[in-house]
N, C-alpha and C. Protein backbone atom coordinates (compact mmCIF):
# COMPACT_ATOMS: atom_id res chain seq x y z
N UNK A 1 -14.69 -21.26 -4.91
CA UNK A 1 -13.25 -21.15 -5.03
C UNK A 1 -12.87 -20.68 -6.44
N UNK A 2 -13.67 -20.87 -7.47
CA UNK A 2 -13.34 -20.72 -8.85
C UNK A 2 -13.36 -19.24 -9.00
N UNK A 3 -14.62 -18.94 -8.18
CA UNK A 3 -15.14 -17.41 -8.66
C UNK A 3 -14.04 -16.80 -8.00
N UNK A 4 -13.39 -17.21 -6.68
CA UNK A 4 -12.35 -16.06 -6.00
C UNK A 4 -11.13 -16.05 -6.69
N UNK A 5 -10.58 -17.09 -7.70
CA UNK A 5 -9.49 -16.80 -8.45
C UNK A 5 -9.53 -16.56 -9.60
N UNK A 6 -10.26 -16.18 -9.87
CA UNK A 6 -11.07 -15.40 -11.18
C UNK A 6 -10.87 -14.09 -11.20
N UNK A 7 -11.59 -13.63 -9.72
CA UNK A 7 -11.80 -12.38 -9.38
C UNK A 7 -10.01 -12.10 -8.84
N UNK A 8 -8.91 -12.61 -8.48
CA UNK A 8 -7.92 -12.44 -7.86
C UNK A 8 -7.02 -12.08 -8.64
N UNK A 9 -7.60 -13.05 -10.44
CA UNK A 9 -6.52 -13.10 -11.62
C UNK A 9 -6.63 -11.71 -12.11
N UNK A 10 -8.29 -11.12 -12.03
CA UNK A 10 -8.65 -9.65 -12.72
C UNK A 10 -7.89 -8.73 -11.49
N UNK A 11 -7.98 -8.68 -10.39
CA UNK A 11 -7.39 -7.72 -9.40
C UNK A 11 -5.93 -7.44 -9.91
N UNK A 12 -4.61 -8.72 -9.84
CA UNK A 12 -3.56 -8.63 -10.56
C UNK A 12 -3.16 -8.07 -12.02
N UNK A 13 -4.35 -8.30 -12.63
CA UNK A 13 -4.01 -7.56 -14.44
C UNK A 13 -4.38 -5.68 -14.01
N UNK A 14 -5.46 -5.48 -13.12
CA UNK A 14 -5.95 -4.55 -12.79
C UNK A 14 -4.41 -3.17 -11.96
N UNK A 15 -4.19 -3.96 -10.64
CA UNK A 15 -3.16 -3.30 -10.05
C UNK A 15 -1.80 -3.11 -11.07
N UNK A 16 -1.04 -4.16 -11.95
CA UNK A 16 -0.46 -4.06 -13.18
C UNK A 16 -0.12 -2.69 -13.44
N UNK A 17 -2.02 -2.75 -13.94
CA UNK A 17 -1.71 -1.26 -14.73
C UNK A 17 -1.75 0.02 -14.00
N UNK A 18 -2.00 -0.38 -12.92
CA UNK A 18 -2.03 0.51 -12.13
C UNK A 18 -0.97 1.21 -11.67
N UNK A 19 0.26 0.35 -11.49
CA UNK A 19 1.46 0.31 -10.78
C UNK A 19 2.12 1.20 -12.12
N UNK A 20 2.14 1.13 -13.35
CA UNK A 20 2.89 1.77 -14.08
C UNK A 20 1.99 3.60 -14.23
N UNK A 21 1.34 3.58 -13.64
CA UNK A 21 0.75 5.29 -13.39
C UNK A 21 1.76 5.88 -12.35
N UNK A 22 2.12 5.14 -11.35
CA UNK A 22 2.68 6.01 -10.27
C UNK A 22 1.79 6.49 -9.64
N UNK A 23 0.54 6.45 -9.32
CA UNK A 23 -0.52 7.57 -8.51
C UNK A 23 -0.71 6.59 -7.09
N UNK A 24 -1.13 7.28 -6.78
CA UNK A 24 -1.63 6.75 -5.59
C UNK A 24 -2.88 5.63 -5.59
N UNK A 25 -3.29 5.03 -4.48
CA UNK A 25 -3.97 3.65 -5.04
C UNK A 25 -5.33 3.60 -4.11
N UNK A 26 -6.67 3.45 -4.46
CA UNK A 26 -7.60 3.50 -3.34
C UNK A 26 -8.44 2.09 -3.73
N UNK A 27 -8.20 0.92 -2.98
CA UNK A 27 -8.03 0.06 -2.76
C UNK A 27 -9.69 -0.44 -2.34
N UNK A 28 -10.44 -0.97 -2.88
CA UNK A 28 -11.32 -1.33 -1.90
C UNK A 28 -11.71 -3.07 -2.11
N UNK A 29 -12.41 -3.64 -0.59
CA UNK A 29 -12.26 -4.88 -0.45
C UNK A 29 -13.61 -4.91 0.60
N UNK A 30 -14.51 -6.01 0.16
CA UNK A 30 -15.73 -6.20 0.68
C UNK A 30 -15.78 -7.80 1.23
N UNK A 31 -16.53 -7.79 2.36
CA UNK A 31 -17.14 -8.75 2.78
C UNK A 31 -18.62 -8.90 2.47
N UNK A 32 -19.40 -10.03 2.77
CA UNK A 32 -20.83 -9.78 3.09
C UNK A 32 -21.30 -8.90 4.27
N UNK A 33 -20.47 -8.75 5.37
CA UNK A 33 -20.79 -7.82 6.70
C UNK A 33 -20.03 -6.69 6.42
N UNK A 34 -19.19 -6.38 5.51
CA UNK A 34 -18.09 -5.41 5.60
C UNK A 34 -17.69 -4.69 4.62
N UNK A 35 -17.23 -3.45 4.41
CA UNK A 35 -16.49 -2.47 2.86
C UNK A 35 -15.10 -2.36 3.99
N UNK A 36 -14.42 -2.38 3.03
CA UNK A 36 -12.95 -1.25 3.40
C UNK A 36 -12.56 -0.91 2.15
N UNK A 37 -12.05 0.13 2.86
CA UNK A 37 -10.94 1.23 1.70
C UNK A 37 -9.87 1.59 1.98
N UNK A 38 -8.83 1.61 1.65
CA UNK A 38 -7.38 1.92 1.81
C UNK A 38 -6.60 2.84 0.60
N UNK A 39 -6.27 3.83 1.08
CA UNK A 39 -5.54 4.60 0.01
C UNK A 39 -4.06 4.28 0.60
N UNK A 40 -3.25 3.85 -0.69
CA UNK A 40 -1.99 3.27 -0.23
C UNK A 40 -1.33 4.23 -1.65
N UNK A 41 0.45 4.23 -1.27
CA UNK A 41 1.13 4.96 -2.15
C UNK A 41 1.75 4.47 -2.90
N UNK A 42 2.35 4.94 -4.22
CA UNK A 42 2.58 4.13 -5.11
C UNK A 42 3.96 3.23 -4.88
N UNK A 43 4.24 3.11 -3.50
CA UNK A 43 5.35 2.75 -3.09
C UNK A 43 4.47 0.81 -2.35
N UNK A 44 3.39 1.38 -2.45
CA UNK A 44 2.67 0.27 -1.56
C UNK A 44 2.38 0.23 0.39
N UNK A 45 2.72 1.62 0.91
CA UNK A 45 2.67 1.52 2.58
C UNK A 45 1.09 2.54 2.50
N UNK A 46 0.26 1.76 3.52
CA UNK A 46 -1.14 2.35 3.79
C UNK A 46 -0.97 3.73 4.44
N UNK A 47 -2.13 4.73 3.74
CA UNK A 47 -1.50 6.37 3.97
C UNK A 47 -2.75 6.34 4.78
N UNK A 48 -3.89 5.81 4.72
CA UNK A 48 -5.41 6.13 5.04
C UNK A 48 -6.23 5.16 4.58
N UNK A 49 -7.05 4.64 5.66
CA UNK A 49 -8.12 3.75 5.46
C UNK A 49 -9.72 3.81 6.00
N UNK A 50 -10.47 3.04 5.95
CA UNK A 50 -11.86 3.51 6.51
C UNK A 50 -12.20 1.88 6.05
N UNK A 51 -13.40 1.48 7.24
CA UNK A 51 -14.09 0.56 7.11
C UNK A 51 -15.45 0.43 8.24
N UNK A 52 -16.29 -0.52 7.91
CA UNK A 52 -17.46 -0.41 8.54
C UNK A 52 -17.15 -0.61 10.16
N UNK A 53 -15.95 -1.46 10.24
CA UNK A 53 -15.77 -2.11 11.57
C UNK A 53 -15.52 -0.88 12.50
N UNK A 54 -15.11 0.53 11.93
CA UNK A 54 -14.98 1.89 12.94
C UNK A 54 -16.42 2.08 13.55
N UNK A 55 -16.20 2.35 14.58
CA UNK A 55 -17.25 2.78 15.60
C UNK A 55 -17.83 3.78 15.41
N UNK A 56 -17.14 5.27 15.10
CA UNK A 56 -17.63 6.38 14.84
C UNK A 56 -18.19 7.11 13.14
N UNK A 57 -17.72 5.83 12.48
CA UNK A 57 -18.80 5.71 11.65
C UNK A 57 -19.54 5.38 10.98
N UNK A 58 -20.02 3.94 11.77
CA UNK A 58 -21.50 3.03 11.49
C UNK A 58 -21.45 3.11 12.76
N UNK A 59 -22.60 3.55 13.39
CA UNK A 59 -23.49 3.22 14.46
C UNK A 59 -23.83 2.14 14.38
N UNK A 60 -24.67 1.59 13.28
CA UNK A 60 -25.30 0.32 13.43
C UNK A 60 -24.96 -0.89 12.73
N UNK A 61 -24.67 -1.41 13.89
CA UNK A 61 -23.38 -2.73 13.51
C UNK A 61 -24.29 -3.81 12.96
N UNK A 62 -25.06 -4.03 13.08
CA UNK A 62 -25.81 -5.10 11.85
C UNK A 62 -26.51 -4.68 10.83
N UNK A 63 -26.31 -3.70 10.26
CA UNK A 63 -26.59 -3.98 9.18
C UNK A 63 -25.40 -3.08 8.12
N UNK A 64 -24.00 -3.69 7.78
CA UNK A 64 -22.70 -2.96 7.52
C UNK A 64 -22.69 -3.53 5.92
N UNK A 65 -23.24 -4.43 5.81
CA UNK A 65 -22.75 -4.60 3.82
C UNK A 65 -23.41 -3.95 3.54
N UNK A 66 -24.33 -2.97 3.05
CA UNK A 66 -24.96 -2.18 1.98
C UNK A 66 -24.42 -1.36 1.20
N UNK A 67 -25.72 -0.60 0.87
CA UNK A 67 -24.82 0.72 -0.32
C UNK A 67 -24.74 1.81 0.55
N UNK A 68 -25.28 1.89 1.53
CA UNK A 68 -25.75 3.04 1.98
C UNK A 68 -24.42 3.44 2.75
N UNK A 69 -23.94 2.15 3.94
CA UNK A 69 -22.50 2.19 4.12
C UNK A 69 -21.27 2.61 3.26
N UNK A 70 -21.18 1.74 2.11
CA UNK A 70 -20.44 1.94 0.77
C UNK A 70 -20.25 3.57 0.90
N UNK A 71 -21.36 4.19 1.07
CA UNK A 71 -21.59 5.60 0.58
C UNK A 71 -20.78 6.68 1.55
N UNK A 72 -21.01 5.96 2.75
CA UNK A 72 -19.93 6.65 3.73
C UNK A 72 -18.93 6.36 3.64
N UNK A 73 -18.40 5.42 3.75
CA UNK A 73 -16.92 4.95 3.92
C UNK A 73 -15.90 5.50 2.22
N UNK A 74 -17.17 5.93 1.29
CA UNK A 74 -16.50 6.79 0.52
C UNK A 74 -16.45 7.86 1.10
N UNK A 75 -17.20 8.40 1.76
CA UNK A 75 -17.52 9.93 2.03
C UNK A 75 -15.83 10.41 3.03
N UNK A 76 -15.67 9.43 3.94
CA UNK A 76 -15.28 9.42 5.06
C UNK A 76 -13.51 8.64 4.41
N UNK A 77 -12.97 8.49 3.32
CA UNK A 77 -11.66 8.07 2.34
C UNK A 77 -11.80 9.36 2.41
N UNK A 78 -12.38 9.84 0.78
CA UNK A 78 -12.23 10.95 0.38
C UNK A 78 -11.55 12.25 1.56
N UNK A 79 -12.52 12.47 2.70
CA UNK A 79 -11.78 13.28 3.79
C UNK A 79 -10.54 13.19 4.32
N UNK A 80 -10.19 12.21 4.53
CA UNK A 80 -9.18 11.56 5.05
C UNK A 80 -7.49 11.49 4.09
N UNK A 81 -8.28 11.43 2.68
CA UNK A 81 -7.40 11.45 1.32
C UNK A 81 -6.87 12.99 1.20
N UNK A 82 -8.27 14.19 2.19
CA UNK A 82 -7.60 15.38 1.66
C UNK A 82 -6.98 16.33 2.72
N UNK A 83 -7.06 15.38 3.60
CA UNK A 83 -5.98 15.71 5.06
C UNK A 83 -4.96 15.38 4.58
N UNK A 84 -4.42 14.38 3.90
CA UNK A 84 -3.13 14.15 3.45
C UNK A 84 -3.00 14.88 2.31
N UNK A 85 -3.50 16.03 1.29
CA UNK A 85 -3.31 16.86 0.56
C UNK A 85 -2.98 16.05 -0.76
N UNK A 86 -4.41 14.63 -0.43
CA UNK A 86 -4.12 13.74 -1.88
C UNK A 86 -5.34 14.19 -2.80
N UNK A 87 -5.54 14.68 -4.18
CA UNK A 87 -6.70 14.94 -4.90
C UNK A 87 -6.86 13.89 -5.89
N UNK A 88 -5.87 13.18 -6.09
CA UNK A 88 -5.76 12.25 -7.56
C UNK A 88 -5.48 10.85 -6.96
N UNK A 89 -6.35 9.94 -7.46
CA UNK A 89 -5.60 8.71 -7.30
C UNK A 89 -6.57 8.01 -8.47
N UNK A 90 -5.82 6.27 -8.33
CA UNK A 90 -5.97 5.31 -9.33
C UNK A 90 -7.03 4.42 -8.33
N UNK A 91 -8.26 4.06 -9.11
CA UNK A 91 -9.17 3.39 -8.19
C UNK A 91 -8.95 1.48 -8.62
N UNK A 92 -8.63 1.15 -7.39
CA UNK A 92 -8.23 -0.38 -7.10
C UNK A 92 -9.72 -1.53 -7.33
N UNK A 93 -10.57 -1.47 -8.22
CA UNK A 93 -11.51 -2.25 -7.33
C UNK A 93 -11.34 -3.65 -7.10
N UNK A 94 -10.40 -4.24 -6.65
CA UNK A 94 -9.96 -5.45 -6.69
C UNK A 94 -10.26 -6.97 -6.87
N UNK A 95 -10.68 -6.57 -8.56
CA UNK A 95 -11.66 -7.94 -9.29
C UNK A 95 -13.09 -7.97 -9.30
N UNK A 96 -13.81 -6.77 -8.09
CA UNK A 96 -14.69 -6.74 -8.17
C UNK A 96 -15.84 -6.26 -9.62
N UNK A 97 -16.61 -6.72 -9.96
CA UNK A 97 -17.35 -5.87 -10.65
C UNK A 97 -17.69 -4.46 -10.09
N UNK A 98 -18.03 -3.76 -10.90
CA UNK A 98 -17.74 -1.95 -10.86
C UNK A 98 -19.65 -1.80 -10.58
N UNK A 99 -20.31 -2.08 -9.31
CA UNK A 99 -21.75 -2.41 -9.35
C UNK A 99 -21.53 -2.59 -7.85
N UNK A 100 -22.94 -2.13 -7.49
CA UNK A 100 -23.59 -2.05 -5.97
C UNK A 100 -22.26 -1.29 -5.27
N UNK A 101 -22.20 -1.97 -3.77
CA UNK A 101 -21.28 -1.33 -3.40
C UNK A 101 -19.96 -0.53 -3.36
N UNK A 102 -19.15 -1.38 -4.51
CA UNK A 102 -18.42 -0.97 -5.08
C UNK A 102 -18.42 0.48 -5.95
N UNK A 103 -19.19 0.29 -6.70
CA UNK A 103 -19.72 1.78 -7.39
C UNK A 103 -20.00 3.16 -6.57
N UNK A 104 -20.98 2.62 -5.29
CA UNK A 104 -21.30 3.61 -4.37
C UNK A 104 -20.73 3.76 -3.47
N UNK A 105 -19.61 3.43 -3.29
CA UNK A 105 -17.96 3.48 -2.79
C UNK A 105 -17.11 5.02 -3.61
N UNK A 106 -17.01 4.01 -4.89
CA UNK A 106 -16.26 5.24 -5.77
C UNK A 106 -17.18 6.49 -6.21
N UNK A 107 -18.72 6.44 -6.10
CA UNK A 107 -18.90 7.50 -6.35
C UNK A 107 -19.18 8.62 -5.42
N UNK A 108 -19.68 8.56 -4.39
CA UNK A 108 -19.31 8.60 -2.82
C UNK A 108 -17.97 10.04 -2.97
N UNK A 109 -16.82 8.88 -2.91
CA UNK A 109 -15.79 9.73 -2.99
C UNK A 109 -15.24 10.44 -4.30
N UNK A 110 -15.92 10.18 -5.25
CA UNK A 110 -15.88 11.28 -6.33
C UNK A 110 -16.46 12.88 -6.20
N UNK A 111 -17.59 12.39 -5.40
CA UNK A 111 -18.45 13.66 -4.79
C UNK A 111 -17.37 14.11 -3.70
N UNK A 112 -16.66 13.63 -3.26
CA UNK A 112 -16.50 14.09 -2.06
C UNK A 112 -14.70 14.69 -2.36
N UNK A 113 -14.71 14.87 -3.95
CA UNK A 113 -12.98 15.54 -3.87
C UNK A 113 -11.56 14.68 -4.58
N UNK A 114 -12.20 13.25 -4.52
CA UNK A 114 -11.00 12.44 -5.21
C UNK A 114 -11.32 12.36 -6.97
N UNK A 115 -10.39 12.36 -7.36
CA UNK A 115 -10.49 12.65 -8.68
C UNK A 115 -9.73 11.21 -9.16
N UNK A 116 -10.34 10.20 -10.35
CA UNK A 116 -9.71 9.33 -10.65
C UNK A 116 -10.55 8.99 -11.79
């Protein structure tokens, strides 16, 4: 419980500064079974999201926390970010440390067109 409001207090100082950019926001939030990503606007309503729980892209439903996932579900934002004709946004990692999945999340979609 200590570590999750730790990590909840850094998410809040984090979004903060985020909120005074105006950019757009790509949000990500992990389970032990699970990544999601959400690109939301600087207004706060969800424009585009991706997570392991989609069917069409993890095939294989036990084994969804890794990096390797991480790596798609960046791959598969990023696309999705440039159907909506978004190139720039502010990366959310919400308290997380910037390591394992998280990292291969954002770099994922760095390769793949989002610029932040």
């Amino acid at each position: 419980m200590k570590n999750k409001l730790a990590r909840l207090r850094s998410a809040k100082k984090i979004r903060s500064k985020i909120a005074l950019g105006e950019k757009h926001r790509l949000t990500v939030y992990k389970t032990t079974m699970h990544t999601y990503a959400q690109l939301c606007s600087p207004k706060g309503a969800v424009i585009a999201s991706a997570s392991t729980l989609e069917k069409d892209i993890v095939n294989n439903k036990f084994h969804t926390g890794n990096i390797e996932t991480a790596k798609i579900i960046g791959k598969v934002i990023a696309e999705r970010a440039g159907e909506k004709n978004i190139t720039e946004v502010a990366f959310d990692r919400s308290g997380y440390n910037y390591h394992g999945r998280v990292k291969a999340l954002a770099e994922s979609a760095r390769e793949n067109g989002l610029k932040f």
